[in-house]
PDB file of N, CA and C in Angstrom:
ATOM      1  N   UNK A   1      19.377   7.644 -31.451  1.00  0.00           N
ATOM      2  CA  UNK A   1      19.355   8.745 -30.497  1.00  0.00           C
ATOM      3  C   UNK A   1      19.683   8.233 -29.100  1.00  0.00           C
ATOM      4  N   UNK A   2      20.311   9.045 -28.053  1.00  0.00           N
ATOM      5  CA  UNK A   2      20.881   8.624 -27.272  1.00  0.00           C
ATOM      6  C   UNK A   2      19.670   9.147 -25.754  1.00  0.00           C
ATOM      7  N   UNK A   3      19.477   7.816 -25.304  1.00  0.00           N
ATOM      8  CA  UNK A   3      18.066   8.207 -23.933  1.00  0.00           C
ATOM      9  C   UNK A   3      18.439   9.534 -23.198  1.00  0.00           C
ATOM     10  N   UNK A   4      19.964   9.764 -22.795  1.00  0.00           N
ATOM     11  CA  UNK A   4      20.708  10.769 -22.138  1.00  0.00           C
ATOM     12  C   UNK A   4      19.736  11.830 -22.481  1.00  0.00           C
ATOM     13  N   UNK A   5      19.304  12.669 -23.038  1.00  0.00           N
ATOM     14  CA  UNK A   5      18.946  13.865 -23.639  1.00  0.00           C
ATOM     15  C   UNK A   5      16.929  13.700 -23.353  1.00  0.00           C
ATOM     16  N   UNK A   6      16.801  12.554 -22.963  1.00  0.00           N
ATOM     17  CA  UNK A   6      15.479  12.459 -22.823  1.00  0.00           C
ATOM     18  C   UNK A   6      15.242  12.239 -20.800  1.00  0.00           C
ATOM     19  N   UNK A   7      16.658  12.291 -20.307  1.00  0.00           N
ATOM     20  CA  UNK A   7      16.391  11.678 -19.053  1.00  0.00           C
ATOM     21  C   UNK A   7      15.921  12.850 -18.256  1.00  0.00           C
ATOM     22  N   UNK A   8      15.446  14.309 -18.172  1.00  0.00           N
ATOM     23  CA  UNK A   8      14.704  14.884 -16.913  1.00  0.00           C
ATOM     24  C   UNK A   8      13.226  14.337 -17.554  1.00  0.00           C
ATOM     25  N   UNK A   9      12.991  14.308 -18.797  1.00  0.00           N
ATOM     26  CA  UNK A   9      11.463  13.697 -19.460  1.00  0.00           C
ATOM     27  C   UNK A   9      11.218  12.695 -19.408  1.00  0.00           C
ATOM     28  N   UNK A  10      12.064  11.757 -18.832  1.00  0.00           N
ATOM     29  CA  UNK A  10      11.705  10.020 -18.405  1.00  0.00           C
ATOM     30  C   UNK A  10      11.634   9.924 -16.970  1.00  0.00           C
ATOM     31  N   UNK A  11      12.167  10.426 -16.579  1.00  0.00           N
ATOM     32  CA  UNK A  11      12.531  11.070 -14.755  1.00  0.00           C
ATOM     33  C   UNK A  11      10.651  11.200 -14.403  1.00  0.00           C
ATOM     34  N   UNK A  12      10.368  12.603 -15.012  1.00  0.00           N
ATOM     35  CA  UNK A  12       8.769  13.138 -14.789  1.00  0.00           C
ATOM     36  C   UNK A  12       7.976  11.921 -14.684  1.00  0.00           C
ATOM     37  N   UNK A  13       8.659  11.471 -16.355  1.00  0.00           N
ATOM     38  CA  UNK A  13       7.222  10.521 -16.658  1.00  0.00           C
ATOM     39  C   UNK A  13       7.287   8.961 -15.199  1.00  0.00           C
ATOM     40  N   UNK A  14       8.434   8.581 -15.112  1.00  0.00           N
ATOM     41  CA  UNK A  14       8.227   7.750 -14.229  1.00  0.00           C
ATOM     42  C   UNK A  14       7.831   8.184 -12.560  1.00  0.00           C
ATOM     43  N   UNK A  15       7.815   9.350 -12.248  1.00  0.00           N
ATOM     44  CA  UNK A  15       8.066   9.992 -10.930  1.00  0.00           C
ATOM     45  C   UNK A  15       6.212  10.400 -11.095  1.00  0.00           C
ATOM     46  N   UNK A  16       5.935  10.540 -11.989  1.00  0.00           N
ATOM     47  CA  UNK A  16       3.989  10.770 -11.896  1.00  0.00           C
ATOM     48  C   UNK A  16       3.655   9.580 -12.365  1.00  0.00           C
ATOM     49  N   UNK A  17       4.154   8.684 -13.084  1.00  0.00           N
ATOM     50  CA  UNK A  17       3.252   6.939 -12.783  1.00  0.00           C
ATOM     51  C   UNK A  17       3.742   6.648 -11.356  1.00  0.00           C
ATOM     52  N   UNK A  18       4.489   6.582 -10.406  1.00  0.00           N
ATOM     53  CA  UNK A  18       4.647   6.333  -9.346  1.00  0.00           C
ATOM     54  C   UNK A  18       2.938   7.269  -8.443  1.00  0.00           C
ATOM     55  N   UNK A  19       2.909   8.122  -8.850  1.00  0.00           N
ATOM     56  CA  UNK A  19       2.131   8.875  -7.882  1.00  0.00           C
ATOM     57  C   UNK A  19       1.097   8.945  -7.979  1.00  0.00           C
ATOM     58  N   UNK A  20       0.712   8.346  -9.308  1.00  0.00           N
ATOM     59  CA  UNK A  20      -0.721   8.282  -9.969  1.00  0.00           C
ATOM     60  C   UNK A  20      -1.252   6.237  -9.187  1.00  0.00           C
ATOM     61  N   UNK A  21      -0.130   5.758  -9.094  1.00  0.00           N
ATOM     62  CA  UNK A  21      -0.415   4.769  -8.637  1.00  0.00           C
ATOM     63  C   UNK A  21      -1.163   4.982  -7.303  1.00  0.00           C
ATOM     64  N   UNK A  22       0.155   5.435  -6.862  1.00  0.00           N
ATOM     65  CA  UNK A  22      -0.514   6.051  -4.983  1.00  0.00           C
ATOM     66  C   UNK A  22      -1.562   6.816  -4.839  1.00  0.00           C
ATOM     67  N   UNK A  23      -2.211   7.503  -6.023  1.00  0.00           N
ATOM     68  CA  UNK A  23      -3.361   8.288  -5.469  1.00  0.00           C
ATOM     69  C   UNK A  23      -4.381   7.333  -5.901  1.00  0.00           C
ATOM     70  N   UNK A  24      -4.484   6.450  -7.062  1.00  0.00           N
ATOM     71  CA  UNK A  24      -5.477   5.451  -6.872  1.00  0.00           C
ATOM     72  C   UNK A  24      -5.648   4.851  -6.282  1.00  0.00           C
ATOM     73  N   UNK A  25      -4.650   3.823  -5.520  1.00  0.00           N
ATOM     74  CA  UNK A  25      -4.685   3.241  -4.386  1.00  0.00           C
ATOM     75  C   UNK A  25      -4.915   3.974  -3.147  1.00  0.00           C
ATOM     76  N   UNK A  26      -4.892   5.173  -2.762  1.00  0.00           N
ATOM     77  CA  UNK A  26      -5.647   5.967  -1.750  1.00  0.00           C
ATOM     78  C   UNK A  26      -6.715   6.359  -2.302  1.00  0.00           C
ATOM     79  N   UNK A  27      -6.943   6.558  -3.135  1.00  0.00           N
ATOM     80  CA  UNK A  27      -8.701   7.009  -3.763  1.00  0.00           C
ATOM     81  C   UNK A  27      -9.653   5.662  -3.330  1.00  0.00           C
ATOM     82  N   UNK A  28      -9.011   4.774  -3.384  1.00  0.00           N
ATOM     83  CA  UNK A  28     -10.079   3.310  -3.516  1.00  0.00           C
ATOM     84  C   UNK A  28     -10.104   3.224  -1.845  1.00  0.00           C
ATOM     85  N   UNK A  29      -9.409   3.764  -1.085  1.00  0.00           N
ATOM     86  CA  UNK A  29      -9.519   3.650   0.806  1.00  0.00           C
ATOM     87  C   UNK A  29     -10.518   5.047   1.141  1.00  0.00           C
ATOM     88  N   UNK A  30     -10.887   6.167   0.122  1.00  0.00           N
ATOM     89  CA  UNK A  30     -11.667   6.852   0.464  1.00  0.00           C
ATOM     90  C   UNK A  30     -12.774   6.607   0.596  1.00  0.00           C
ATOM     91  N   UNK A  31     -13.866   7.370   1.485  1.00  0.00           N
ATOM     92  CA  UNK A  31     -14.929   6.820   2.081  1.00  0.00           C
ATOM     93  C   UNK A  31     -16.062   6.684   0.610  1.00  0.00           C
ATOM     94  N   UNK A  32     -16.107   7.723   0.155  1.00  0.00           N
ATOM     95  CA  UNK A  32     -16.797   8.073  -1.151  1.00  0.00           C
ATOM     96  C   UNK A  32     -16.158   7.728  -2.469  1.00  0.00           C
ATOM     97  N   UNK A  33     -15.715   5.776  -2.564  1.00  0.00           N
ATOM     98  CA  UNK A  33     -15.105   6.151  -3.893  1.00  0.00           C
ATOM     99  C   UNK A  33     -15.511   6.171  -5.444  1.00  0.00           C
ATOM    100  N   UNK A  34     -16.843   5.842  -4.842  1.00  0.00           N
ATOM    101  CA  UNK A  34     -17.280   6.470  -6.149  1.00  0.00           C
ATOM    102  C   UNK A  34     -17.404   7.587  -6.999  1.00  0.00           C
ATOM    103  N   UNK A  35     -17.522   8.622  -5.830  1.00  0.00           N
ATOM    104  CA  UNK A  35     -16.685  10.210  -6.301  1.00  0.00           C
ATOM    105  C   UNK A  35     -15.701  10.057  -7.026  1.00  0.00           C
ATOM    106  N   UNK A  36     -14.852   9.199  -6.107  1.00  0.00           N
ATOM    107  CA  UNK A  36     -13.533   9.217  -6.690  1.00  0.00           C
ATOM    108  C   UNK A  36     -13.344   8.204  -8.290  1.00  0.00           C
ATOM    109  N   UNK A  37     -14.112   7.513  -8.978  1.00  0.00           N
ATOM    110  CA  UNK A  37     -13.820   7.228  -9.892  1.00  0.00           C
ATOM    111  C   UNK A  37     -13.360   7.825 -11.226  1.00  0.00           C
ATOM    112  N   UNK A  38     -13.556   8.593 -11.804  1.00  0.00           N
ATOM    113  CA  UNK A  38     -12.711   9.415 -12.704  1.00  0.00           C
ATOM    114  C   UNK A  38     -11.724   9.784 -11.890  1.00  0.00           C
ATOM    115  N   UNK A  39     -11.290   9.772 -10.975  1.00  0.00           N
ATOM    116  CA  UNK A  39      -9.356  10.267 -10.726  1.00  0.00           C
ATOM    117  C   UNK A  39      -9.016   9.394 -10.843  1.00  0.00           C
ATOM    118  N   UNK A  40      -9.548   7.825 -10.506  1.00  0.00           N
ATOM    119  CA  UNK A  40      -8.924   6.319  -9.928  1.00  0.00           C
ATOM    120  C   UNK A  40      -8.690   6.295 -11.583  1.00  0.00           C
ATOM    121  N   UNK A  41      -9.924   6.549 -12.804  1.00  0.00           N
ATOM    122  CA  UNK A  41      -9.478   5.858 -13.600  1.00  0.00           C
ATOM    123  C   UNK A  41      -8.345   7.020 -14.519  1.00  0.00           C
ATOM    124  N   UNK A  42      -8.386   8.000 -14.420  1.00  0.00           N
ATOM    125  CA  UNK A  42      -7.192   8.417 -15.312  1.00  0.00           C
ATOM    126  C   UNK A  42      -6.147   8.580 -14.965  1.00  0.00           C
ATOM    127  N   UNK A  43      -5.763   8.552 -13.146  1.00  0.00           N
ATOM    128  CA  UNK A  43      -4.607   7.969 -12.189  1.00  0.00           C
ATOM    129  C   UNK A  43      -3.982   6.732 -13.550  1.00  0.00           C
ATOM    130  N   UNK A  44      -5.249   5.621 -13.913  1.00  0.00           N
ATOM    131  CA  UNK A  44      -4.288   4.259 -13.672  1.00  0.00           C
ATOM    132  C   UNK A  44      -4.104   4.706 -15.651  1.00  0.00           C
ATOM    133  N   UNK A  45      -5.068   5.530 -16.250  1.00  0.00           N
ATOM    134  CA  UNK A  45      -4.577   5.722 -17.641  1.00  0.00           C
ATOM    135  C   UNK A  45      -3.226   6.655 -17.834  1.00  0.00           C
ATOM    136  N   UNK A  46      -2.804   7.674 -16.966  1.00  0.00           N
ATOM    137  CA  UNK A  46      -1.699   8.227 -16.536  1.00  0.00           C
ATOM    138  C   UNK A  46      -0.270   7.327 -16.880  1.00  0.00           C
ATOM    139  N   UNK A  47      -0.321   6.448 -15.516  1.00  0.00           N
ATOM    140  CA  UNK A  47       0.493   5.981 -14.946  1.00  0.00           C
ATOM    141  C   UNK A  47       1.218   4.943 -16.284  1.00  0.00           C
ATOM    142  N   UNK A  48       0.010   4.724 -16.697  1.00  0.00           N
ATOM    143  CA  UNK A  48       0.522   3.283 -18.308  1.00  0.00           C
ATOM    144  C   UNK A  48       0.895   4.229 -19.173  1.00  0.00           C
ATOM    145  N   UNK A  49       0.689   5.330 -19.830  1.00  0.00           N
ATOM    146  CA  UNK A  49       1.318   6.201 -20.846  1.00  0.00           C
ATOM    147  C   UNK A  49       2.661   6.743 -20.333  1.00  0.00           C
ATOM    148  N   UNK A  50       2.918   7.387 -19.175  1.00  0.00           N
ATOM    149  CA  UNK A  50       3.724   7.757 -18.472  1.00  0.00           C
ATOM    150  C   UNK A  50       4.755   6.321 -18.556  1.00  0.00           C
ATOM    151  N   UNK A  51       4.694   5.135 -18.377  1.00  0.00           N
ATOM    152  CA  UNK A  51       5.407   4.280 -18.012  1.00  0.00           C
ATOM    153  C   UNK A  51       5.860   4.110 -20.126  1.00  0.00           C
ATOM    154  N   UNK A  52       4.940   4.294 -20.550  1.00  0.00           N
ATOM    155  CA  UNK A  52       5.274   3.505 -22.096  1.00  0.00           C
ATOM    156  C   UNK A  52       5.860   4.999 -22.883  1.00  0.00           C
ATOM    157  N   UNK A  53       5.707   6.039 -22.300  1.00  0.00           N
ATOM    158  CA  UNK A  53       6.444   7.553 -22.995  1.00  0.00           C
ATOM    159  C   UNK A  53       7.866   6.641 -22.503  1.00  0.00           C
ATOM    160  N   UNK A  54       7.807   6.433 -20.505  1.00  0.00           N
ATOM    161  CA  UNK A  54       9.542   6.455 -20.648  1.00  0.00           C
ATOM    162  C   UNK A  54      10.400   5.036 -21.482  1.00  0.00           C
ATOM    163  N   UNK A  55       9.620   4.356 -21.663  1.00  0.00           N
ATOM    164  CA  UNK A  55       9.834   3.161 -22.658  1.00  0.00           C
ATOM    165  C   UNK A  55      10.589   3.550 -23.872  1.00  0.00           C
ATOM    166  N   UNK A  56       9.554   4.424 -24.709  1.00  0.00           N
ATOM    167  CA  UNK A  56       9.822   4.725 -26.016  1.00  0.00           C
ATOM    168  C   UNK A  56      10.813   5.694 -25.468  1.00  0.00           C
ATOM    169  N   UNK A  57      11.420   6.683 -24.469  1.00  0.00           N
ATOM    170  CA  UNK A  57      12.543   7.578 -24.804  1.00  0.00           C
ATOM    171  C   UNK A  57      13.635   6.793 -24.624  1.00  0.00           C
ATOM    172  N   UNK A  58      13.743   6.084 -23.882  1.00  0.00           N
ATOM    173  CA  UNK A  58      14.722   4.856 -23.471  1.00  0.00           C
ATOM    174  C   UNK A  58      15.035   4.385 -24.527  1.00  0.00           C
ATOM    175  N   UNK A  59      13.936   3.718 -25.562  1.00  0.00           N
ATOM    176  CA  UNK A  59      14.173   2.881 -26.924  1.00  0.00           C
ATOM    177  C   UNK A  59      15.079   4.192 -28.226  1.00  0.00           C
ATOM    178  N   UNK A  60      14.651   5.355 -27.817  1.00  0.00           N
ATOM    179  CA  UNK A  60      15.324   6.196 -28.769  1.00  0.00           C
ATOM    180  C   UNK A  60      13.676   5.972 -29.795  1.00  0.00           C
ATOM    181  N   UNK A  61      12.635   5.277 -29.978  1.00  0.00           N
ATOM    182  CA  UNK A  61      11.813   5.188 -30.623  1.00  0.00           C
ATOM    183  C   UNK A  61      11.489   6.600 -31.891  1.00  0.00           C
ATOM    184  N   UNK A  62      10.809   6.222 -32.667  1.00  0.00           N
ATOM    185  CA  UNK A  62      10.830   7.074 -33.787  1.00  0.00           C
ATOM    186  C   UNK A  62       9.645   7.647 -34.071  1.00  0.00           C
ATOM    187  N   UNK A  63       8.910   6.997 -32.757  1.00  0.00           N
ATOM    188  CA  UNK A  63       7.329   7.809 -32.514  1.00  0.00           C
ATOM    189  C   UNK A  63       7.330   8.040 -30.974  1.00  0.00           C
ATOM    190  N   UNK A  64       8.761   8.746 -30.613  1.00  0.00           N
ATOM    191  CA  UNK A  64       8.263   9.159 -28.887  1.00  0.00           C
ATOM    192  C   UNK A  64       7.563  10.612 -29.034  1.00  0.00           C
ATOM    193  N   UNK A  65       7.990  11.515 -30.183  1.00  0.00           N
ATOM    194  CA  UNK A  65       7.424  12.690 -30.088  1.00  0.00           C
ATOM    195  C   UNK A  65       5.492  12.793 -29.927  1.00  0.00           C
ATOM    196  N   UNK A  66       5.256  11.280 -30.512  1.00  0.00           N
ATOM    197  CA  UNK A  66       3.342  11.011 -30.492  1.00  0.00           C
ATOM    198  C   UNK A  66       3.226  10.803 -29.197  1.00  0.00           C
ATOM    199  N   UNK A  67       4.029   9.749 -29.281  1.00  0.00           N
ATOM    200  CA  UNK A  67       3.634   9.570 -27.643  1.00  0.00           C
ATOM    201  C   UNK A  67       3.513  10.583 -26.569  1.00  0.00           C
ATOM    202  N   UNK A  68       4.604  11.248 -26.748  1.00  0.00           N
ATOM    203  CA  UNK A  68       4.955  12.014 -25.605  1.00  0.00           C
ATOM    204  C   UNK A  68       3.759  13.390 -25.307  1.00  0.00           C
ATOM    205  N   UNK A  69       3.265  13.793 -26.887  1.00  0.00           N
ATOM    206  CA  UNK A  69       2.119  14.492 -26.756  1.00  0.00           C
ATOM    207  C   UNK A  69       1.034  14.058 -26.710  1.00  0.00           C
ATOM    208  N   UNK A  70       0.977  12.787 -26.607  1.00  0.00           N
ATOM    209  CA  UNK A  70      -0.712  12.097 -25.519  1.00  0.00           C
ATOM    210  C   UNK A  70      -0.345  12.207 -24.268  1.00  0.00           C
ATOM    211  N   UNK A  71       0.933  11.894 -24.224  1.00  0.00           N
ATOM    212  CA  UNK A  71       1.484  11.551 -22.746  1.00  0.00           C
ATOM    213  C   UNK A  71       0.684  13.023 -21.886  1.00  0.00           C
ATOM    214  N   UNK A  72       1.561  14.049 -22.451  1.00  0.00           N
ATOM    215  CA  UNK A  72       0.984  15.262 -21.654  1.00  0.00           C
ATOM    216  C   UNK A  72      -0.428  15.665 -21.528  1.00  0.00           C
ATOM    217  N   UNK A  73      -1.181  15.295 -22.809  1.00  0.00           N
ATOM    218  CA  UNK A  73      -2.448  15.703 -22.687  1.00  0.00           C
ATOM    219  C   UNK A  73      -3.374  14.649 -21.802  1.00  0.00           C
ATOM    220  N   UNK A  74      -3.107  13.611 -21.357  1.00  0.00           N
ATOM    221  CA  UNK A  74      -3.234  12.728 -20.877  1.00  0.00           C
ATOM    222  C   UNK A  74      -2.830  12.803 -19.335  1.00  0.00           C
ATOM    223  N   UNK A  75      -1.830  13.412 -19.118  1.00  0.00           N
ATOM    224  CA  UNK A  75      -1.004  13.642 -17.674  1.00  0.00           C
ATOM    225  C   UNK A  75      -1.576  15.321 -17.482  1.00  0.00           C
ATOM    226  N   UNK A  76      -2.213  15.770 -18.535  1.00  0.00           N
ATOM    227  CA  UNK A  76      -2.832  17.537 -18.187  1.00  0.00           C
ATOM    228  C   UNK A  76      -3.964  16.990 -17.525  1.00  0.00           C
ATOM    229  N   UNK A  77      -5.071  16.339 -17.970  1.00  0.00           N
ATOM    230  CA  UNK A  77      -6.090  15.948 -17.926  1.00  0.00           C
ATOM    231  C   UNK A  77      -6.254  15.285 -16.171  1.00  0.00           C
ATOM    232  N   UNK A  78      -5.477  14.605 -16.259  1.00  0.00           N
ATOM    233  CA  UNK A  78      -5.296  13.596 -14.686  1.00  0.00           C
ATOM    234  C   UNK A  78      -5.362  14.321 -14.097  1.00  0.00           C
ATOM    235  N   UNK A  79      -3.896  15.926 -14.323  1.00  0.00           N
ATOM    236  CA  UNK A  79      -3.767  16.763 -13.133  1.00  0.00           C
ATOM    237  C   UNK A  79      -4.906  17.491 -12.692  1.00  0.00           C
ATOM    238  N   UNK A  80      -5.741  17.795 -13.953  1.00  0.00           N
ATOM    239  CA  UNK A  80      -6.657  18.762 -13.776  1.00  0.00           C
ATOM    240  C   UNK A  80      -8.036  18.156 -12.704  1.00  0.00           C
ATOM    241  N   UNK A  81      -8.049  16.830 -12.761  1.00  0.00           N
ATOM    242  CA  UNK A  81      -9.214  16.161 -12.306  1.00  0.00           C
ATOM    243  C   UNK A  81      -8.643  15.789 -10.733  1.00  0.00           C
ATOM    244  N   UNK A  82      -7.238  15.372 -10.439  1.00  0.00           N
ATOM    245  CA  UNK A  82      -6.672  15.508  -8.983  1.00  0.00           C
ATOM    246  C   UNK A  82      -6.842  16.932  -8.524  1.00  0.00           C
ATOM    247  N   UNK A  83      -6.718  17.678  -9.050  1.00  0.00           N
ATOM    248  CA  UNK A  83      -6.177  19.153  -8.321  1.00  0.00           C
ATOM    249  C   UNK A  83      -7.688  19.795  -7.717  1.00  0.00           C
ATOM    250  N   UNK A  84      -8.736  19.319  -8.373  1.00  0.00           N
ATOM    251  CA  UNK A  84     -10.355  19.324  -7.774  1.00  0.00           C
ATOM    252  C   UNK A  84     -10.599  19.027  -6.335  1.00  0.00           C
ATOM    253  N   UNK A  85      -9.755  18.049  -5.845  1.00  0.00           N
ATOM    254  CA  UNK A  85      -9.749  17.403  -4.578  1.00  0.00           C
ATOM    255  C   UNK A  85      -8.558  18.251  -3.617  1.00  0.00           C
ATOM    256  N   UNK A  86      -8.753  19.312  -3.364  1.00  0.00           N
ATOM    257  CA  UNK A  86      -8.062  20.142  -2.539  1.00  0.00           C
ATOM    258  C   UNK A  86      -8.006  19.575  -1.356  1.00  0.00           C
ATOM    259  N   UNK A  87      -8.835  18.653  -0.375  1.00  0.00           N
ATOM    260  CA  UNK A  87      -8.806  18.548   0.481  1.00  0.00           C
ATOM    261  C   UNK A  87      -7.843  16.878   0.608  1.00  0.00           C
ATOM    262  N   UNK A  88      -7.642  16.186  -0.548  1.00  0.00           N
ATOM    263  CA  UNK A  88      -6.885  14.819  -0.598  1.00  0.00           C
ATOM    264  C   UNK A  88      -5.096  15.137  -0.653  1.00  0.00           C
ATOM    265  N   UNK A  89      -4.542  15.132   0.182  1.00  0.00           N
ATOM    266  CA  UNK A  89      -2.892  15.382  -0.444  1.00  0.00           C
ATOM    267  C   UNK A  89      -2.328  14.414  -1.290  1.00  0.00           C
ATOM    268  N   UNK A  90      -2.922  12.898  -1.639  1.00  0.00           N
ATOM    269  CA  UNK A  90      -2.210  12.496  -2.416  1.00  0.00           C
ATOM    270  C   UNK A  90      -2.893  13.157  -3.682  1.00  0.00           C
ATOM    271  N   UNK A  91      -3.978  13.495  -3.856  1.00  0.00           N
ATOM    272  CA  UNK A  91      -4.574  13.988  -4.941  1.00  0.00           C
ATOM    273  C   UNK A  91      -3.809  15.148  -5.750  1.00  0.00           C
ATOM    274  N   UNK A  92      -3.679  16.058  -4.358  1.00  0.00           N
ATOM    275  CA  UNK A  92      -2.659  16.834  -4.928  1.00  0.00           C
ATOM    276  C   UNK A  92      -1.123  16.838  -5.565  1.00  0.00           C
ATOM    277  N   UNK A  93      -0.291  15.907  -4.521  1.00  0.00           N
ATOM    278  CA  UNK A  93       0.754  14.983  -4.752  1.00  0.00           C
ATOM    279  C   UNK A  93       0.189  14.873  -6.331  1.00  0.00           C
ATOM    280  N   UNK A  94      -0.473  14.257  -6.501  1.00  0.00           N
ATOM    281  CA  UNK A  94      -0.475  13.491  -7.769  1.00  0.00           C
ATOM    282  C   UNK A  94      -0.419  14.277  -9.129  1.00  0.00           C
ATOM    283  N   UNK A  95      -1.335  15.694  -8.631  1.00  0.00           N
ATOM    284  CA  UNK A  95      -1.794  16.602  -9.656  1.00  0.00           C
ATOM    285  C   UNK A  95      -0.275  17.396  -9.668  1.00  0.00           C
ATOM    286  N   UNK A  96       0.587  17.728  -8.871  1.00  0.00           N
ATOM    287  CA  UNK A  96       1.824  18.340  -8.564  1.00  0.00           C
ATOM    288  C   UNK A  96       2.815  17.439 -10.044  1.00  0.00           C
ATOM    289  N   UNK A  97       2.754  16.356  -9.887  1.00  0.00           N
ATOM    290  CA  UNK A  97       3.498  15.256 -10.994  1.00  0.00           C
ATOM    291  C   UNK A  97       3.038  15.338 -12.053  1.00  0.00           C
ATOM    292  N   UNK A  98       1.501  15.578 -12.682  1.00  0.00           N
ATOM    293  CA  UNK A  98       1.312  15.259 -13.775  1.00  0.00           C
ATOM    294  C   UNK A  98       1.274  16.614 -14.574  1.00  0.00           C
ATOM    295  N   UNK A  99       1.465  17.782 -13.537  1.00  0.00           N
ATOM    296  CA  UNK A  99       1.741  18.349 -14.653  1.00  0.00           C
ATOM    297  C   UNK A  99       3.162  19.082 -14.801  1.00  0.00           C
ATOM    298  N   UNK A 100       4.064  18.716 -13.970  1.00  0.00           N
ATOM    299  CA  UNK A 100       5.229  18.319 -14.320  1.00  0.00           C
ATOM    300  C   UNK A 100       5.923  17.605 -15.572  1.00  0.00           C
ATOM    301  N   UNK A 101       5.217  16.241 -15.291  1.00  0.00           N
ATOM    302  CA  UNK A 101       5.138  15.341 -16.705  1.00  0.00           C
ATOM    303  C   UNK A 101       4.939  16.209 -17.867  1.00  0.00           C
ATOM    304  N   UNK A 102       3.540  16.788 -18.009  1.00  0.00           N
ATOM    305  CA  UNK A 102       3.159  16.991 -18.894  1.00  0.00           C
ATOM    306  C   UNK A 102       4.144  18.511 -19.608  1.00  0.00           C
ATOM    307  N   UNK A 103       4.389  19.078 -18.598  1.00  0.00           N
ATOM    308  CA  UNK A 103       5.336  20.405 -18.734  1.00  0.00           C
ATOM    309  C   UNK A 103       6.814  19.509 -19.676  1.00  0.00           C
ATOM    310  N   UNK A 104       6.889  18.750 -19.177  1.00  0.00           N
ATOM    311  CA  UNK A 104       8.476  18.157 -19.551  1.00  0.00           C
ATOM    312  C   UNK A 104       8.262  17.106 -20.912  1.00  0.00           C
ATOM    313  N   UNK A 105       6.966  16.547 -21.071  1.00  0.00           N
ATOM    314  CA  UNK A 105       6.784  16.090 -22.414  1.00  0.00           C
ATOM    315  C   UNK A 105       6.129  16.560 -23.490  1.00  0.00           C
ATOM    316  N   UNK A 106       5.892  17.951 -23.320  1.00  0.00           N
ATOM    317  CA  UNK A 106       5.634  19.044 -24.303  1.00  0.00           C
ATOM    318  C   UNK A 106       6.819  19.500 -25.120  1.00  0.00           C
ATOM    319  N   UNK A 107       7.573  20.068 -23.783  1.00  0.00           N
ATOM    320  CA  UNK A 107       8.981  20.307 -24.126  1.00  0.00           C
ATOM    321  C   UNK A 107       9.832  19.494 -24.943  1.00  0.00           C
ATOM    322  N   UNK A 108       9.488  18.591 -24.791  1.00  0.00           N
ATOM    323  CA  UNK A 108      10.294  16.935 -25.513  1.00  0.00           C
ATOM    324  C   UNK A 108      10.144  16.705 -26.846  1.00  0.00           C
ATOM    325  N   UNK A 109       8.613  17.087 -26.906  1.00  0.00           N
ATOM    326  CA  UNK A 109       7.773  16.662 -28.410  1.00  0.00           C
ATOM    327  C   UNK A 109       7.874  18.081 -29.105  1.00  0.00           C
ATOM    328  N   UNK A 110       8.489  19.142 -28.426  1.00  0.00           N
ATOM    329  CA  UNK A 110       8.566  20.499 -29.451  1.00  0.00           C
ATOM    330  C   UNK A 110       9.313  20.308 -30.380  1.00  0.00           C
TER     331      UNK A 110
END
């Protein structure tokens, strides 16, 4: 299979591990980050599925459709726990990407 046909769904997935990075690394400069631990940690569980979905579409792999539906439920989950933090913009930033991702690796794995 040719990656071409997977590239706006490798696009997402790498464009919300980018952002999931940046909101953990701004979560850990917040004053309260212990609040912030469940975003920091499914930011950095995000960002590694997101990076290994665009792996396997790249590879043409013969289990991206598994992947790709953890990927989203995994990138739903993140968004849902950033988007809590109304008052953080990377939080939001972040929650804006993952469920992007997750919109575009649903679609993928249909």
């Amino acid at each position: 299979m040719s990656h071409e046909k997977y590239q706006s769904c490798i696009q997402a997935c790498l464009d919300c591990a980018m952002e999931c990075d940046h909101c953990a690394a701004a979560c850990l400069q917040e004053d309260d980050v212990k609040m912030m631990a469940r975003c920091i940690a499914l930011d950095i569980d995000c960002s590694e599925i997101c990076r290994l979905a665009a792996s396997f579409m790249a590879r043409g792999s013969e289990f991206v459709g598994v992947v790709c539906r953890l990927c989203a439920e995994i990138c739903q989950a993140c968004g849902d726990e950033c988007a809590k933090h109304k008052h953080m913009e990377h939080c939001q930033a972040c929650a804006q990407a993952c469920f992007r991702c997750a919109d575009e690796c649903r679609k993928m794995a249909a």
